[in-house]
C-alpha atoms as a PDB file:
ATOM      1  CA  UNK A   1    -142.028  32.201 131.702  1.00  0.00           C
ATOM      2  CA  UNK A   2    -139.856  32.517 134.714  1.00  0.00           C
ATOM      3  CA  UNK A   3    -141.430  34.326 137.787  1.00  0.00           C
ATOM      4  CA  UNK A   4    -139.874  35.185 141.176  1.00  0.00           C
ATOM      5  CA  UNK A   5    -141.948  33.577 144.191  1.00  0.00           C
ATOM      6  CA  UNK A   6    -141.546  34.411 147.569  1.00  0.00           C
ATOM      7  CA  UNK A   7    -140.384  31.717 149.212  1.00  0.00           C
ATOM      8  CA  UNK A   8    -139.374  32.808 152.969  1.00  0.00           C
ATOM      9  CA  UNK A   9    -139.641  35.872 155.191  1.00  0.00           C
ATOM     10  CA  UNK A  10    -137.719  37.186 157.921  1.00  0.00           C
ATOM     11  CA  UNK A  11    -137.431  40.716 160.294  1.00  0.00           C
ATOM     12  CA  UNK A  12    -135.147  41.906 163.204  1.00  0.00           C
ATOM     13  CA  UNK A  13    -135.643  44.579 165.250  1.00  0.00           C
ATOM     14  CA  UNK A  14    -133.068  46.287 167.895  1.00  0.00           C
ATOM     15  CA  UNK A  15    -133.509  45.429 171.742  1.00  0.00           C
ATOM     16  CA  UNK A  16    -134.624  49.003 172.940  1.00  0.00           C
ATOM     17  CA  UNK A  17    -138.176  50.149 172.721  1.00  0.00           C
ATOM     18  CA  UNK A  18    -138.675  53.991 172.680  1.00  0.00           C
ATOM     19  CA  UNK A  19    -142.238  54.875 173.283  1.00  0.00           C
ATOM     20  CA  UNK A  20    -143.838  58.179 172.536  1.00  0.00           C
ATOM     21  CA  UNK A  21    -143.589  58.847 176.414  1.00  0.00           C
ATOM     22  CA  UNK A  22    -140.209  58.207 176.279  1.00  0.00           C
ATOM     23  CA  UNK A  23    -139.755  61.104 173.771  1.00  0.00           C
ATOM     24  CA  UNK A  24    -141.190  63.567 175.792  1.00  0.00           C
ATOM     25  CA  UNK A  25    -138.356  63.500 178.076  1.00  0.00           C
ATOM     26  CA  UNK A  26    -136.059  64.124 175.115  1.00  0.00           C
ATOM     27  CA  UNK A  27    -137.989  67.074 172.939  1.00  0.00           C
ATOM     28  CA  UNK A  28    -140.974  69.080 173.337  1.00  0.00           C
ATOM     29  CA  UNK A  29    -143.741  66.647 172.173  1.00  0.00           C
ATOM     30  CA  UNK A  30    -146.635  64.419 173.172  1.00  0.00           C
ATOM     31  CA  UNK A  31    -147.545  61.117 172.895  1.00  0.00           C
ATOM     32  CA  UNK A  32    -151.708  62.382 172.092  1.00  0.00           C
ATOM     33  CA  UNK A  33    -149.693  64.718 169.197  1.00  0.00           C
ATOM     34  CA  UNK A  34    -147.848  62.075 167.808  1.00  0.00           C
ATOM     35  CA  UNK A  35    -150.274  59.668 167.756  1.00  0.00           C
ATOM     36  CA  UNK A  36    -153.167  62.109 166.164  1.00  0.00           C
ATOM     37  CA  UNK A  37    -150.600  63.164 163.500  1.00  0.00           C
ATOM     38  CA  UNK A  38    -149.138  60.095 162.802  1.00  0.00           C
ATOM     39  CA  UNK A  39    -150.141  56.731 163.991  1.00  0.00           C
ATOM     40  CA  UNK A  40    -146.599  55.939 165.827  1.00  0.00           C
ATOM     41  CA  UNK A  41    -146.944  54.816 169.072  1.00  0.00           C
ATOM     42  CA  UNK A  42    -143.476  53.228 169.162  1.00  0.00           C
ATOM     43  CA  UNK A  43    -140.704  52.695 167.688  1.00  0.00           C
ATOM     44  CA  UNK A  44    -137.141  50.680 167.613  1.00  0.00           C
ATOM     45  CA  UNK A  45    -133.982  52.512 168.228  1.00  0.00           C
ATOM     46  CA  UNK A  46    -130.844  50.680 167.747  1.00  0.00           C
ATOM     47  CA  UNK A  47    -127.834  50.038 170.724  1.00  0.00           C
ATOM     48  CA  UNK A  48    -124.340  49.395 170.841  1.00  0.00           C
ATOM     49  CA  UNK A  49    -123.150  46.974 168.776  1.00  0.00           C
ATOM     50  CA  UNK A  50    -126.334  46.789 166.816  1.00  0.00           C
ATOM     51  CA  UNK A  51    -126.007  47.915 162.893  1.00  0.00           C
ATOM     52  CA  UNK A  52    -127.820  48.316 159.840  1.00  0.00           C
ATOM     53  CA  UNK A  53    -125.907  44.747 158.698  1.00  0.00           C
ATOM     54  CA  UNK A  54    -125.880  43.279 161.784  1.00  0.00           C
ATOM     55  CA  UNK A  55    -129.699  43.306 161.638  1.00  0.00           C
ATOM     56  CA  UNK A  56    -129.565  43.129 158.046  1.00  0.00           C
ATOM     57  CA  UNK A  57    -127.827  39.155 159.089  1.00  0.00           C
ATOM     58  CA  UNK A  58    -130.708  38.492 161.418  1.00  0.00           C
ATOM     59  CA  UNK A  59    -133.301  38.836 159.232  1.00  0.00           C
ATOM     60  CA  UNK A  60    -131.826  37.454 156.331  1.00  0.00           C
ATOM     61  CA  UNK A  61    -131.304  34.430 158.433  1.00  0.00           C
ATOM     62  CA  UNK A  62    -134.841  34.365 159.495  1.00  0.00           C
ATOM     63  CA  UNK A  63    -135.878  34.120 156.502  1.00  0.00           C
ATOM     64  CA  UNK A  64    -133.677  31.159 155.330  1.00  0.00           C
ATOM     65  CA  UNK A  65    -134.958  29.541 158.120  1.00  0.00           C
ATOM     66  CA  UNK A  66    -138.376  30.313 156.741  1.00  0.00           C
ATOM     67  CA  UNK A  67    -137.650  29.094 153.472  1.00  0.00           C
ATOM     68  CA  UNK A  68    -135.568  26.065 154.506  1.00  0.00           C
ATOM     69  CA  UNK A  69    -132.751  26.950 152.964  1.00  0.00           C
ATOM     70  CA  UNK A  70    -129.211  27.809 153.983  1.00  0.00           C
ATOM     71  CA  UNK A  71    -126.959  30.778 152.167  1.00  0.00           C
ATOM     72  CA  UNK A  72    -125.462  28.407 150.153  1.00  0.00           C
ATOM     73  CA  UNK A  73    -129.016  28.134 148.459  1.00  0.00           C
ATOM     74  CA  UNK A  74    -128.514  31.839 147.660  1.00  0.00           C
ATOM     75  CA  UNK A  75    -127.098  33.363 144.441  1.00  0.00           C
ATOM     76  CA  UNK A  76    -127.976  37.481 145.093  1.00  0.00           C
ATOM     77  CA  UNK A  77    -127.779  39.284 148.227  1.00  0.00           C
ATOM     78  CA  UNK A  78    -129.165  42.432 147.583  1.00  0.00           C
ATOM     79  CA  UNK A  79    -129.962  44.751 150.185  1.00  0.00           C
ATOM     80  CA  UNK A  80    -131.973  48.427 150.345  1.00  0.00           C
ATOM     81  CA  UNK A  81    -130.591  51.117 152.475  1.00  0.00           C
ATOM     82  CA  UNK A  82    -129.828  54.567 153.066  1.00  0.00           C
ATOM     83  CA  UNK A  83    -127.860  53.830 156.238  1.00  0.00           C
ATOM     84  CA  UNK A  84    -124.573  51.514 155.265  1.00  0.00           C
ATOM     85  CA  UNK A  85    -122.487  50.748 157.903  1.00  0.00           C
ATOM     86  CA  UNK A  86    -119.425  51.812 155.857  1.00  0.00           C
ATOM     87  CA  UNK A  87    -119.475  54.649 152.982  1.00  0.00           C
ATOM     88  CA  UNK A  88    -117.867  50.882 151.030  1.00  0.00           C
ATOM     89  CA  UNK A  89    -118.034  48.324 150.694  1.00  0.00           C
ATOM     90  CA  UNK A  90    -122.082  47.830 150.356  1.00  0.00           C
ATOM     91  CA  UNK A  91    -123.693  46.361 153.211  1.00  0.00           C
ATOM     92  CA  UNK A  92    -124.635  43.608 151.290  1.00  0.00           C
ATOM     93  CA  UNK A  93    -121.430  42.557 150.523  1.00  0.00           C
ATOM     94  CA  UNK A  94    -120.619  42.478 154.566  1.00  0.00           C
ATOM     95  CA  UNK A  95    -124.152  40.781 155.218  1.00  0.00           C
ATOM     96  CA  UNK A  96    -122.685  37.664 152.553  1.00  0.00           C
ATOM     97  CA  UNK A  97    -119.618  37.446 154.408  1.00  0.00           C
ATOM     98  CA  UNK A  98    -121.476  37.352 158.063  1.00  0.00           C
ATOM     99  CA  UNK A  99    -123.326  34.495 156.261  1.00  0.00           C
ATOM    100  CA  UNK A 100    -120.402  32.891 155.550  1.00  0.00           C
ATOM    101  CA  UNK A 101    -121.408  33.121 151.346  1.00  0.00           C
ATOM    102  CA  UNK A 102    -118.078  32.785 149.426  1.00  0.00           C
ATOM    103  CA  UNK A 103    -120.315  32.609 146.165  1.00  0.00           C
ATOM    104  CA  UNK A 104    -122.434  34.656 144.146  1.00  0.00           C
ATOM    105  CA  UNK A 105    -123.094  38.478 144.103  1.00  0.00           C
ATOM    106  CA  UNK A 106    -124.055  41.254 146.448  1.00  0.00           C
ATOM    107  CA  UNK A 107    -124.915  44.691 146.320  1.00  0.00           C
ATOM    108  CA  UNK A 108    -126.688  47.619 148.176  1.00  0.00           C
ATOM    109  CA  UNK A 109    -129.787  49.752 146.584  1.00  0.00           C
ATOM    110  CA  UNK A 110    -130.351  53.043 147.626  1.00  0.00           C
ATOM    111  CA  UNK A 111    -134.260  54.814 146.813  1.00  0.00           C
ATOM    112  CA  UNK A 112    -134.605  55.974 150.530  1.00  0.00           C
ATOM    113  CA  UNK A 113    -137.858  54.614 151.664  1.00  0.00           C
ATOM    114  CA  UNK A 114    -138.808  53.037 148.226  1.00  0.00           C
ATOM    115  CA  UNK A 115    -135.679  50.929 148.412  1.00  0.00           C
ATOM    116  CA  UNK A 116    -137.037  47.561 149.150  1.00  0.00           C
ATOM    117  CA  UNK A 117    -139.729  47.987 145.934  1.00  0.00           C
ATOM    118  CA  UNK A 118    -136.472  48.752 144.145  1.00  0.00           C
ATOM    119  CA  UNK A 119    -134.438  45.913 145.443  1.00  0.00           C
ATOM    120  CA  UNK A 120    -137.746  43.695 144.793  1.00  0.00           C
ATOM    121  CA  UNK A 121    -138.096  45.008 140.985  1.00  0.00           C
ATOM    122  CA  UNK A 122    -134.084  44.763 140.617  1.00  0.00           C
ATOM    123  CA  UNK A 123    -134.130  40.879 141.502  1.00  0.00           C
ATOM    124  CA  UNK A 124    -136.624  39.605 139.864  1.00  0.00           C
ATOM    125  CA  UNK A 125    -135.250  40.983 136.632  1.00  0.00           C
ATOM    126  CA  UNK A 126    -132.044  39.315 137.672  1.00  0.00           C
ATOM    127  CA  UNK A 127    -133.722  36.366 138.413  1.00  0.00           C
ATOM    128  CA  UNK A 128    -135.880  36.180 135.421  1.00  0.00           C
ATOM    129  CA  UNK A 129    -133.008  37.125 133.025  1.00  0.00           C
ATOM    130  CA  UNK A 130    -131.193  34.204 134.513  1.00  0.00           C
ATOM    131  CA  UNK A 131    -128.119  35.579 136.642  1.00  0.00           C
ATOM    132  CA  UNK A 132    -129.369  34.314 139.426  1.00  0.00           C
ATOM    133  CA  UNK A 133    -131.767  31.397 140.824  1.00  0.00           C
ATOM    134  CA  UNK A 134    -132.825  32.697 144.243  1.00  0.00           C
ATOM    135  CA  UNK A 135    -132.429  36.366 145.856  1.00  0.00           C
ATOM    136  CA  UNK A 136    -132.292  37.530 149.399  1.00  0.00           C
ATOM    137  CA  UNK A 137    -134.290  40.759 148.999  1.00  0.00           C
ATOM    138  CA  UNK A 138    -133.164  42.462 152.014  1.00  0.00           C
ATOM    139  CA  UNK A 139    -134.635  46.002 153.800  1.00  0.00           C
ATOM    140  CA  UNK A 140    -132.289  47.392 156.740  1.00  0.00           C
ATOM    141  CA  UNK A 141    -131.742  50.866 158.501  1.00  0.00           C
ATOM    142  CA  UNK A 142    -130.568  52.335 161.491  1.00  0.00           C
ATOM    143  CA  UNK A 143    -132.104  55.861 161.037  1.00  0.00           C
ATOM    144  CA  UNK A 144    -132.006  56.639 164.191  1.00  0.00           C
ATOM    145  CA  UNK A 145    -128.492  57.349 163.441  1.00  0.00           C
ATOM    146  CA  UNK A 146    -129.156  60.186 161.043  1.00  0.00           C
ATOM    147  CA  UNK A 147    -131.706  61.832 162.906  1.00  0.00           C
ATOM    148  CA  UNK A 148    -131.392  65.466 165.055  1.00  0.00           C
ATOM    149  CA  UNK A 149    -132.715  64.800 168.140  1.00  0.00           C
ATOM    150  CA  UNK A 150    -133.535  67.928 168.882  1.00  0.00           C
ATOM    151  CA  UNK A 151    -135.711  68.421 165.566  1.00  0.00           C
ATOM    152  CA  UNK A 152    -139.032  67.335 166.724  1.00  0.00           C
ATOM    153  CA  UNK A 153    -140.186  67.185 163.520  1.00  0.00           C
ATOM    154  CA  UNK A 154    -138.318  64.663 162.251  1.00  0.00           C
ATOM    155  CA  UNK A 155    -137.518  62.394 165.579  1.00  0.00           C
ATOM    156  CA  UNK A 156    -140.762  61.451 166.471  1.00  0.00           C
ATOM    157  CA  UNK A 157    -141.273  59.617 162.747  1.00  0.00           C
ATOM    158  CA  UNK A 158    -138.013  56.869 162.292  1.00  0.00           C
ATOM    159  CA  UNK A 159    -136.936  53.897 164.094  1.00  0.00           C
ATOM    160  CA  UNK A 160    -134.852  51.200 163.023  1.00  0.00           C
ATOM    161  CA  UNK A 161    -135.099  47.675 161.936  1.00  0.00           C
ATOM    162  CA  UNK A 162    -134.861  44.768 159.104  1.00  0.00           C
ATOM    163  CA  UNK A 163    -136.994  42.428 156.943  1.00  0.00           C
ATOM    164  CA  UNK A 164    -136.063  40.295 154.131  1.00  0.00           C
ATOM    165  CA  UNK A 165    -137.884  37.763 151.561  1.00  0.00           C
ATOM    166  CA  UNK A 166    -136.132  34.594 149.343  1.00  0.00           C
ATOM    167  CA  UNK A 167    -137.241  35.164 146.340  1.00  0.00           C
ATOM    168  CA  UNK A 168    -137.287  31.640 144.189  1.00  0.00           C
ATOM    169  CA  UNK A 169    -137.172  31.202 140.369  1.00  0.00           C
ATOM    170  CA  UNK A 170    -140.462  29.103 139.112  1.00  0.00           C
ATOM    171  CA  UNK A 171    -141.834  28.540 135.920  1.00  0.00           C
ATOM    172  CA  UNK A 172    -144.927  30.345 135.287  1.00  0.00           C
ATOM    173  CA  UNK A 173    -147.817  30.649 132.827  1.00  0.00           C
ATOM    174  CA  UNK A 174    -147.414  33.803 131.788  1.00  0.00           C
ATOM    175  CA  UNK A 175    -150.986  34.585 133.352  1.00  0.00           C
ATOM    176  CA  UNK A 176    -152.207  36.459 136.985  1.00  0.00           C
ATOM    177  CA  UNK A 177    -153.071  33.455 138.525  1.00  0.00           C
ATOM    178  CA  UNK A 178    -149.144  32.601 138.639  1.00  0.00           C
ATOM    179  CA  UNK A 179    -147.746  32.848 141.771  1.00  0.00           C
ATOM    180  CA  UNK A 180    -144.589  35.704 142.083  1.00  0.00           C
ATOM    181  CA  UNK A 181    -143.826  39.322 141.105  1.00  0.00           C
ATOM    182  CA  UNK A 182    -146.454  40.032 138.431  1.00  0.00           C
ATOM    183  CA  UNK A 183    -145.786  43.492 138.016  1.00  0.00           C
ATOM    184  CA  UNK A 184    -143.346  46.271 139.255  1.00  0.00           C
ATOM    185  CA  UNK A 185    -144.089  50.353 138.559  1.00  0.00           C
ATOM    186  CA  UNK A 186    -140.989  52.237 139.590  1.00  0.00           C
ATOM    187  CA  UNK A 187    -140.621  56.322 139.914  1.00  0.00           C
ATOM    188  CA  UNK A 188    -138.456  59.225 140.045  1.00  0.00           C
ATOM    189  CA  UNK A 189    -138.265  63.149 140.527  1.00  0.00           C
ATOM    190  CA  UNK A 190    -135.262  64.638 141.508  1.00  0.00           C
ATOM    191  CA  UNK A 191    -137.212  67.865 141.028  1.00  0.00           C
ATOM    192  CA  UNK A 192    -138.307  67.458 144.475  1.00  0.00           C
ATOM    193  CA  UNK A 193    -134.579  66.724 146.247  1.00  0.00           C
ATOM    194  CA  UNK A 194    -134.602  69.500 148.946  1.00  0.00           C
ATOM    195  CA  UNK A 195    -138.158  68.270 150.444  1.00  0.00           C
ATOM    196  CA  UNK A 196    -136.586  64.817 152.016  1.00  0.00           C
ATOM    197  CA  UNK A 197    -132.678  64.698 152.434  1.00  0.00           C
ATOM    198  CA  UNK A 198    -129.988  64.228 154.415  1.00  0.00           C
ATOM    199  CA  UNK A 199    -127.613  67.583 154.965  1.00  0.00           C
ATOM    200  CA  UNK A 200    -124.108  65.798 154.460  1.00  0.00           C
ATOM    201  CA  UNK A 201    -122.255  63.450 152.374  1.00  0.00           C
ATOM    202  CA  UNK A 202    -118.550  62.004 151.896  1.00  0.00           C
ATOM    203  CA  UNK A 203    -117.925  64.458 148.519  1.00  0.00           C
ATOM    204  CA  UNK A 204    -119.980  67.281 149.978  1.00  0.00           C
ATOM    205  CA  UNK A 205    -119.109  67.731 153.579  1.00  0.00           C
ATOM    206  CA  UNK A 206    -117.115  65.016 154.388  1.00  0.00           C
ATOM    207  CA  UNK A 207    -119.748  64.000 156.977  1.00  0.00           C
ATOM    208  CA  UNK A 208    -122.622  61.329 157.995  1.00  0.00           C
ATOM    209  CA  UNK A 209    -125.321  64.941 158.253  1.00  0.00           C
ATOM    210  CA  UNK A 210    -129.007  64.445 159.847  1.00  0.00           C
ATOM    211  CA  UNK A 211    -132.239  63.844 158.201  1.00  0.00           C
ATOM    212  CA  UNK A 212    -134.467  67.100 157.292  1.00  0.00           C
ATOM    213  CA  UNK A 213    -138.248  66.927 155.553  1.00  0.00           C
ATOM    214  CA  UNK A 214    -140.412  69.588 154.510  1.00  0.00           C
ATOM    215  CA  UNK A 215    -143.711  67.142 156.055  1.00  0.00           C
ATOM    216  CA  UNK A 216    -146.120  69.297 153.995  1.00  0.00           C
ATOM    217  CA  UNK A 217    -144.573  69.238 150.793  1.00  0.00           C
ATOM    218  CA  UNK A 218    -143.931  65.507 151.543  1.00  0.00           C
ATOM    219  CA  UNK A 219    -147.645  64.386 152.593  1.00  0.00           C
ATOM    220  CA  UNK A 220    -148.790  66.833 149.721  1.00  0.00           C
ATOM    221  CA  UNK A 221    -147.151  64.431 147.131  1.00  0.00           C
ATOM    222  CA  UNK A 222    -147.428  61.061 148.415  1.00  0.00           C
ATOM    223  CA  UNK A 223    -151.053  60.203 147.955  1.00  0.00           C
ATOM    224  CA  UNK A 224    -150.948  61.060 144.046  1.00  0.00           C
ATOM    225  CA  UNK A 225    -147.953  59.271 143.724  1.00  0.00           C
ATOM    226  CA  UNK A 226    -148.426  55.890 145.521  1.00  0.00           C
ATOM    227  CA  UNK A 227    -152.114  56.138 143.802  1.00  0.00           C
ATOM    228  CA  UNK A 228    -150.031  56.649 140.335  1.00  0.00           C
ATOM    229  CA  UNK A 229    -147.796  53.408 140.764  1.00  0.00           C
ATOM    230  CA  UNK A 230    -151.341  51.042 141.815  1.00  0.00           C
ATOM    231  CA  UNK A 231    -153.150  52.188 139.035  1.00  0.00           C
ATOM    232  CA  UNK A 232    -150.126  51.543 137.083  1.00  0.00           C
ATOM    233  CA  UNK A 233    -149.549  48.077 138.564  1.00  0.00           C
ATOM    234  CA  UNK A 234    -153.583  47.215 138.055  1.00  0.00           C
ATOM    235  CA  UNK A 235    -153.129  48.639 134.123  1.00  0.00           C
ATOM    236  CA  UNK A 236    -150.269  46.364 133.596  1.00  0.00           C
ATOM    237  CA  UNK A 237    -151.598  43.182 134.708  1.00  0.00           C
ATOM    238  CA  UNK A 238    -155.685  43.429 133.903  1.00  0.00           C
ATOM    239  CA  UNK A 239    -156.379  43.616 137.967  1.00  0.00           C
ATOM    240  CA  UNK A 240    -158.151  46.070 139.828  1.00  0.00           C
ATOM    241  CA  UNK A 241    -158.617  46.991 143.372  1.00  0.00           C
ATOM    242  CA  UNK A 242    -161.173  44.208 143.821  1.00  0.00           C
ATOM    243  CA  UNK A 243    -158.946  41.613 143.300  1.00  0.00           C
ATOM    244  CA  UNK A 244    -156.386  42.366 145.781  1.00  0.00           C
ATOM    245  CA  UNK A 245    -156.089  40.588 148.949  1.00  0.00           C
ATOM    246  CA  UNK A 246    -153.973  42.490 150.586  1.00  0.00           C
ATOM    247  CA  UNK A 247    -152.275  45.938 150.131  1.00  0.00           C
ATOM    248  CA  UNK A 248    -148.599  46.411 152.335  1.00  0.00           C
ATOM    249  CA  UNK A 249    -147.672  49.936 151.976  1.00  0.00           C
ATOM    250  CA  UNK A 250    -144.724  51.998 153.279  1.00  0.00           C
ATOM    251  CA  UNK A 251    -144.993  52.367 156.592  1.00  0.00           C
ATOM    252  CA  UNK A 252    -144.569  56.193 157.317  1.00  0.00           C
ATOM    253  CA  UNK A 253    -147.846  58.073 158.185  1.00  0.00           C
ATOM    254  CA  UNK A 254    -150.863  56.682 159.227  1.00  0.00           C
ATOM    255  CA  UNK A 255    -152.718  59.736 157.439  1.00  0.00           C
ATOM    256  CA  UNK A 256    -151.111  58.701 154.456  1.00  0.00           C
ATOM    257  CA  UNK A 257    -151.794  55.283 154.302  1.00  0.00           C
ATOM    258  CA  UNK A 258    -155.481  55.847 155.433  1.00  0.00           C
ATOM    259  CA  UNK A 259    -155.624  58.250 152.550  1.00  0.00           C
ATOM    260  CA  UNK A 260    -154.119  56.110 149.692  1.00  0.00           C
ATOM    261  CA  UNK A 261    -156.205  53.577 150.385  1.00  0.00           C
ATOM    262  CA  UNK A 262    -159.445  55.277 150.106  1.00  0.00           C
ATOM    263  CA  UNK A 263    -158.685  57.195 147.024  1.00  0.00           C
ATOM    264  CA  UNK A 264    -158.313  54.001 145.847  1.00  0.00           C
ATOM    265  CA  UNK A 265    -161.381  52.137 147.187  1.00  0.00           C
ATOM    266  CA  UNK A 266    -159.252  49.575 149.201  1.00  0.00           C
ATOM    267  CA  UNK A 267    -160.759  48.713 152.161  1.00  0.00           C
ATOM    268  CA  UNK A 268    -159.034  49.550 155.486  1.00  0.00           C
ATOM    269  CA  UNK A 269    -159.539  45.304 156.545  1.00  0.00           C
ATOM    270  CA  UNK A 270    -156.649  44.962 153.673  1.00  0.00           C
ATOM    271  CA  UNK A 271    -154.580  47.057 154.722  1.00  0.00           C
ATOM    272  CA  UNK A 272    -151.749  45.829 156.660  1.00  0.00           C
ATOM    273  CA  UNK A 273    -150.907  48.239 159.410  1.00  0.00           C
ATOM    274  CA  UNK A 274    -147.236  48.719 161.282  1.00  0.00           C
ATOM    275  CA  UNK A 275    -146.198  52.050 161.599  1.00  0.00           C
ATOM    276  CA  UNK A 276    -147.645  52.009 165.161  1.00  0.00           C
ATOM    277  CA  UNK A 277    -144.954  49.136 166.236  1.00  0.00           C
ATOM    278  CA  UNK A 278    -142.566  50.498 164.294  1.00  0.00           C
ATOM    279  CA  UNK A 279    -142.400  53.946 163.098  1.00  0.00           C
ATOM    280  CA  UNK A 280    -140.945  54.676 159.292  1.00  0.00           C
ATOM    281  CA  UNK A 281    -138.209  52.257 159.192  1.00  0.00           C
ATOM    282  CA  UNK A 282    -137.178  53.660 155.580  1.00  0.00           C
ATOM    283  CA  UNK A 283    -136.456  50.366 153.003  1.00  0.00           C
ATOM    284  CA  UNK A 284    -137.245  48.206 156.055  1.00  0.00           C
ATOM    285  CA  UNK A 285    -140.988  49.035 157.078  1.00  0.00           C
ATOM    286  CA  UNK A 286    -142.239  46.739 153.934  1.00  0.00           C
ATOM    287  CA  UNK A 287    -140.695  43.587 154.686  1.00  0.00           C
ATOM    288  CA  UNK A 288    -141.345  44.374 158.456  1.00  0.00           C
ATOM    289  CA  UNK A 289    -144.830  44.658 157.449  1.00  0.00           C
ATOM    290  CA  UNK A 290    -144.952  41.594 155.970  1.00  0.00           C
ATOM    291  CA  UNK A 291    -143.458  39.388 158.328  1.00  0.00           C
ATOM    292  CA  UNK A 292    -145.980  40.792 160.854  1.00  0.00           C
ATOM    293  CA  UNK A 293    -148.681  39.571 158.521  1.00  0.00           C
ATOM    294  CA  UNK A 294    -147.589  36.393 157.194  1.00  0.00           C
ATOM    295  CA  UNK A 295    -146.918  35.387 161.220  1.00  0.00           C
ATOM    296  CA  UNK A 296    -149.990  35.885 162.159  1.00  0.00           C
ATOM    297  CA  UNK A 297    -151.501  34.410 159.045  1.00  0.00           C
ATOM    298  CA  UNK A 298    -153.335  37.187 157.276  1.00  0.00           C
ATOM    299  CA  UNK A 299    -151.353  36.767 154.143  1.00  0.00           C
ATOM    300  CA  UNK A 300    -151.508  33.661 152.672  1.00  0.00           C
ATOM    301  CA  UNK A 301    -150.062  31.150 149.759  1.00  0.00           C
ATOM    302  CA  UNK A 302    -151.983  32.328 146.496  1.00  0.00           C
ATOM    303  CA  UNK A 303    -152.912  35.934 147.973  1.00  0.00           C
ATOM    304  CA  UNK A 304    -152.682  38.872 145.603  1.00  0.00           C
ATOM    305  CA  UNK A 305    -150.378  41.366 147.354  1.00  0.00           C
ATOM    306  CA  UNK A 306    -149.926  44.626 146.665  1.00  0.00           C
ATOM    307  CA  UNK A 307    -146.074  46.288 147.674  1.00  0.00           C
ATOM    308  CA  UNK A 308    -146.305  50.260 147.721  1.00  0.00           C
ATOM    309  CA  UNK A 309    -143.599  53.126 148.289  1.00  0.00           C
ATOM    310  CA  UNK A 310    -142.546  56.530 148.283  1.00  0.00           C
ATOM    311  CA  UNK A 311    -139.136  57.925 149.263  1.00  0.00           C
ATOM    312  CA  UNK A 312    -136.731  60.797 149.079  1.00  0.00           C
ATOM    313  CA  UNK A 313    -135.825  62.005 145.997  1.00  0.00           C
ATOM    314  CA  UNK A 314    -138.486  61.776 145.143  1.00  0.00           C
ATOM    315  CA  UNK A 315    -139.001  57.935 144.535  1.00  0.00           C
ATOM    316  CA  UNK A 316    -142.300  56.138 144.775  1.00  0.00           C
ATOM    317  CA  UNK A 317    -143.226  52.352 143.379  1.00  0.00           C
ATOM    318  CA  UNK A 318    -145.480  49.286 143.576  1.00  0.00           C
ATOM    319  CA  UNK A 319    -145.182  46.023 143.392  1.00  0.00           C
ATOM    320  CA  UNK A 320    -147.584  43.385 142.455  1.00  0.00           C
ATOM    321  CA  UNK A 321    -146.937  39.645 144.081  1.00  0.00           C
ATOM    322  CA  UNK A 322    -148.981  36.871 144.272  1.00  0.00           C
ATOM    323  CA  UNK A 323    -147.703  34.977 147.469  1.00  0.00           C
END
């Protein structure tokens, strides 16, 4: 059988670092409360000139580089975001033409913070039912753009950024021990719409809105969902907690992370850790995340990987990857 093996990663982040100092000159906060609540320590806030694609290019072509291959190489560009740089066309439509790609497809995906385990499960079904032969899975945002600065609530948690993986077709065995996307478990609820949103829209107000979270409600959920979507994953494929190597969640809340891994039984030493560097970068944290690990060799060539998120909506997923 065909299976979709990550064959390069890449991340970009914006120049300017805002620390939690920084936003206690801006709303009435603390670094000691941020920290305790959250885990953040720092985050990335995009500058002039700096955009969801124009990060969205950098990483991608970080992770060509990675791979060793050029866009020509490149069938799908598919990118996850909830923060185009144009209403149309799709980011990832801009990001082929910045890459100078006069072939093949692009599109954008849009799950919020669960984007990038969307875009992940959306290639490798394209790749596996043969419309394409390798993917740039790409995560981007520039949140900082939809966020009320004076809503402390909600400031403290986002910054911006990109990752981005090649995914490769291969033939596999059909068993665990291939390497590639083994398993994905996606999720939905629009039940729960008003808890994470954004309060504008071209066909409702005309306008770009800010960001607003019920953070109870939210944290209430999460654990039981991201623990749903694992178990799922593990059910699918025959694997269990013991046999992963590593687990890359969504980067949003320490507490949350900390807590889905116990319930669990995953041990904090495979957990891979970023929301301290970067804050909730939305469909970017994950491949953030992993580029952080893969550079400084934690994750490995024939590692089981475990891909977690949950997102406004509410969306929530898992994928399962052996590198």
């Amino acid at each position: 059988m065909i299976r979709s093996v990550v064959r390069g990663y890449g991340a970009a982040l914006p120049k300017r670092v805002m620390t939690n100092r920084d936003l206690e000159d801006i709303v009435e906060t603390s670094d000691e409360w941020i920290v305790q609540r959250t885990g953040i320590t720092q985050r990335y806030i995009a500058g002039e000139g700096e955009t969801t694609a124009s990060l969205g290019e950098q990483a991608a072509r970080a992770a060509l580089d990675n791979a060793g291959l050029t866009p020509d190489d490149i069938d799908l560009v598919l990118v996850a975001t909830s923060t185009p740089d144009n209403t149309f066309p799709a980011t990832a439509v801009d990001i082929q033409r910045r890459l100078g790609m006069n072939h093949g497809y692009a599109f954008d995906m849009q799950a919020v913070c669960s984007g990038f385990v969307y875009a992940m499960a959306t290639a490798d079904l394209h790749i596996r039912g043969g419309m394409a032969r390798r993917a740039l899975v790409i995560g981007a945002e520039t949140f900082s753009r939809i966020l009320d600065w004076k809503d402390r609530t909600t400031c403290v948690l986002f910054g911006d950024g990109a990752g981005a993986l090649v995914l490769e077709a291969e033939e596999g065995t059909g068993t665990t021990a291939d390497r590639g996307v083994l398993t994905a478990q996606l999720r939905s609820d629009g039940a729960h719409k008003d808890k994470l949103y954004v309060d504008g829209g071209p066909s409702s107000t005309g306008t770009v809105g800010h960001l607003r979270m019920e953070g109870r409600e939210v944290f209430k959920h999460a654990v039981g969902m991201i623990t749903d979507v694992i178990e799922g994953a593990f059910e699918a494929t025959g694997t269990t907690a013991d046999d992963l190597d590593w687990l890359v969640p969504h980067q949003a809340n320490r507490r949350i992370i900390d807590g889905s891994a116990k319930k669990l039984g995953i041990p904090s030493e495979k957990v891979v850790v970023t929301v301290d560097l970067h804050g909730n970068t939305s469909a970017a944290s994950i491949p953030l995340a992993l580029s952080v690990a893969c550079a400084d060799g934690r994750i490995k060539k024939g590692d089981l990987v475990m891909l977690e998120a949950m997102g406004g909506g509410f969306t929530w997923g898992s994928v399962l990857v052996r590198w």
